[in-house]
C-alpha atoms as a PDB file:
ATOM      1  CA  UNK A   1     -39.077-141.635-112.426  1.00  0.00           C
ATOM      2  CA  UNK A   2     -37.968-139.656-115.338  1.00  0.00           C
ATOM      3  CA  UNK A   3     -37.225-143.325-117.061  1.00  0.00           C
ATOM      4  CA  UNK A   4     -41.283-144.312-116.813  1.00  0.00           C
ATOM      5  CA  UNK A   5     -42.414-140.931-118.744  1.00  0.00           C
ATOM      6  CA  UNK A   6     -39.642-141.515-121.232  1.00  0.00           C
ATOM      7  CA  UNK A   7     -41.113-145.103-121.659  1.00  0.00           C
ATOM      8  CA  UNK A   8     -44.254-143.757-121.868  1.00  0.00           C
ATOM      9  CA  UNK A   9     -43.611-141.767-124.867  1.00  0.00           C
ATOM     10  CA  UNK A  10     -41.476-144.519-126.692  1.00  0.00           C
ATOM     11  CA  UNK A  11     -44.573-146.492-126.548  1.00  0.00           C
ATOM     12  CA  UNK A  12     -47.362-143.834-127.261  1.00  0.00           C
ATOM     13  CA  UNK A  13     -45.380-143.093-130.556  1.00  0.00           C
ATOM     14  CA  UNK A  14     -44.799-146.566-131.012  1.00  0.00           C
ATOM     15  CA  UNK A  15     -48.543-147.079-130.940  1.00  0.00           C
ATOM     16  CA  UNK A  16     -49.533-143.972-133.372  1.00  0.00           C
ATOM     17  CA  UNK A  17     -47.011-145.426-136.144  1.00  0.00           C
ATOM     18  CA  UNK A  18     -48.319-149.247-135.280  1.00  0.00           C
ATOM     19  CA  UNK A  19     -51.613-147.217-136.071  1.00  0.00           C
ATOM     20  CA  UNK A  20     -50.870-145.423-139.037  1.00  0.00           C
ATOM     21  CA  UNK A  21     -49.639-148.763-140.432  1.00  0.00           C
ATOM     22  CA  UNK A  22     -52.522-150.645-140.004  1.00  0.00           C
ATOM     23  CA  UNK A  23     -51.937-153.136-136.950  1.00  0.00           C
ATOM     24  CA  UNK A  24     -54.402-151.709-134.505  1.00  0.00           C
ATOM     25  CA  UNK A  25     -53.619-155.192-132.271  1.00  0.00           C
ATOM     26  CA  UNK A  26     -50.546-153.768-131.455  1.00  0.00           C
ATOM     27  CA  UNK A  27     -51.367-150.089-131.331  1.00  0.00           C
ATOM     28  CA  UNK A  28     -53.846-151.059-128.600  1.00  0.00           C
ATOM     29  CA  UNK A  29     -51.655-153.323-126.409  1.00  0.00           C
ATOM     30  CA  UNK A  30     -49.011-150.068-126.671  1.00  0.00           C
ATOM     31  CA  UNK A  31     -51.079-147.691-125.450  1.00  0.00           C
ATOM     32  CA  UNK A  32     -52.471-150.222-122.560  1.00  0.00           C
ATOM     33  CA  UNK A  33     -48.492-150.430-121.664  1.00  0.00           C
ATOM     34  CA  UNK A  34     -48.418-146.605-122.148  1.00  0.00           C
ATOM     35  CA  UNK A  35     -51.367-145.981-120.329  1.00  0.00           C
ATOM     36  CA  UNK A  36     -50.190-148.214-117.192  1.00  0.00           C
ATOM     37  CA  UNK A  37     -46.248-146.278-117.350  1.00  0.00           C
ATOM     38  CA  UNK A  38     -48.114-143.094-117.011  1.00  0.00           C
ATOM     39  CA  UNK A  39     -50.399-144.181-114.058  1.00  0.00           C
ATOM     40  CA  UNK A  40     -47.549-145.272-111.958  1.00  0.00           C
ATOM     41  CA  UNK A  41     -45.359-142.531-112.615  1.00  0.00           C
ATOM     42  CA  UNK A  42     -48.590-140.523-111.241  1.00  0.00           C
ATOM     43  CA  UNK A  43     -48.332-142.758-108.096  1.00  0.00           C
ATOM     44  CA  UNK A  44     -44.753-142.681-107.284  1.00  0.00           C
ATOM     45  CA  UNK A  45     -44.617-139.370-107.893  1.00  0.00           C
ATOM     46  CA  UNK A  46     -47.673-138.702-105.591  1.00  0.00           C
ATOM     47  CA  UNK A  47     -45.679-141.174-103.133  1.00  0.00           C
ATOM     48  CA  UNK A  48     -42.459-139.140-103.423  1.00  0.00           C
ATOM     49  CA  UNK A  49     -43.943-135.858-102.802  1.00  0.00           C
ATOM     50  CA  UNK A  50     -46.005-136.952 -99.329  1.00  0.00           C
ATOM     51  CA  UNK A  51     -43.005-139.004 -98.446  1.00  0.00           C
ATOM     52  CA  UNK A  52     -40.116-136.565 -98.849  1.00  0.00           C
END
């Protein structure tokens, strides 16, 4: 689960130096992608702790 956070970050800095640059298009989809990595690492971890 420690992979999604990781992947999380790669693409929240990806999208703050896509918006620096100027391409907002793909600052936005980053942070969607971002945005989605984070919520399921929420669930699986939620998952993992009733389940364990």
């Amino acid at each position: 689960m420690a992979d999604l956070i990781g992947l999380a970050v790669v693409f929240l800095i990806l999208a703050l130096i896509a918006y620096v640059l100027g391409a907002q298009g793909i600052a936005g989809f980053s942070m969607e992608i971002a945005k989605w990595l984070v919520i399921i690492f929420i669930v699986l971890a939620i998952i993992t702790f009733f389940f364990r």
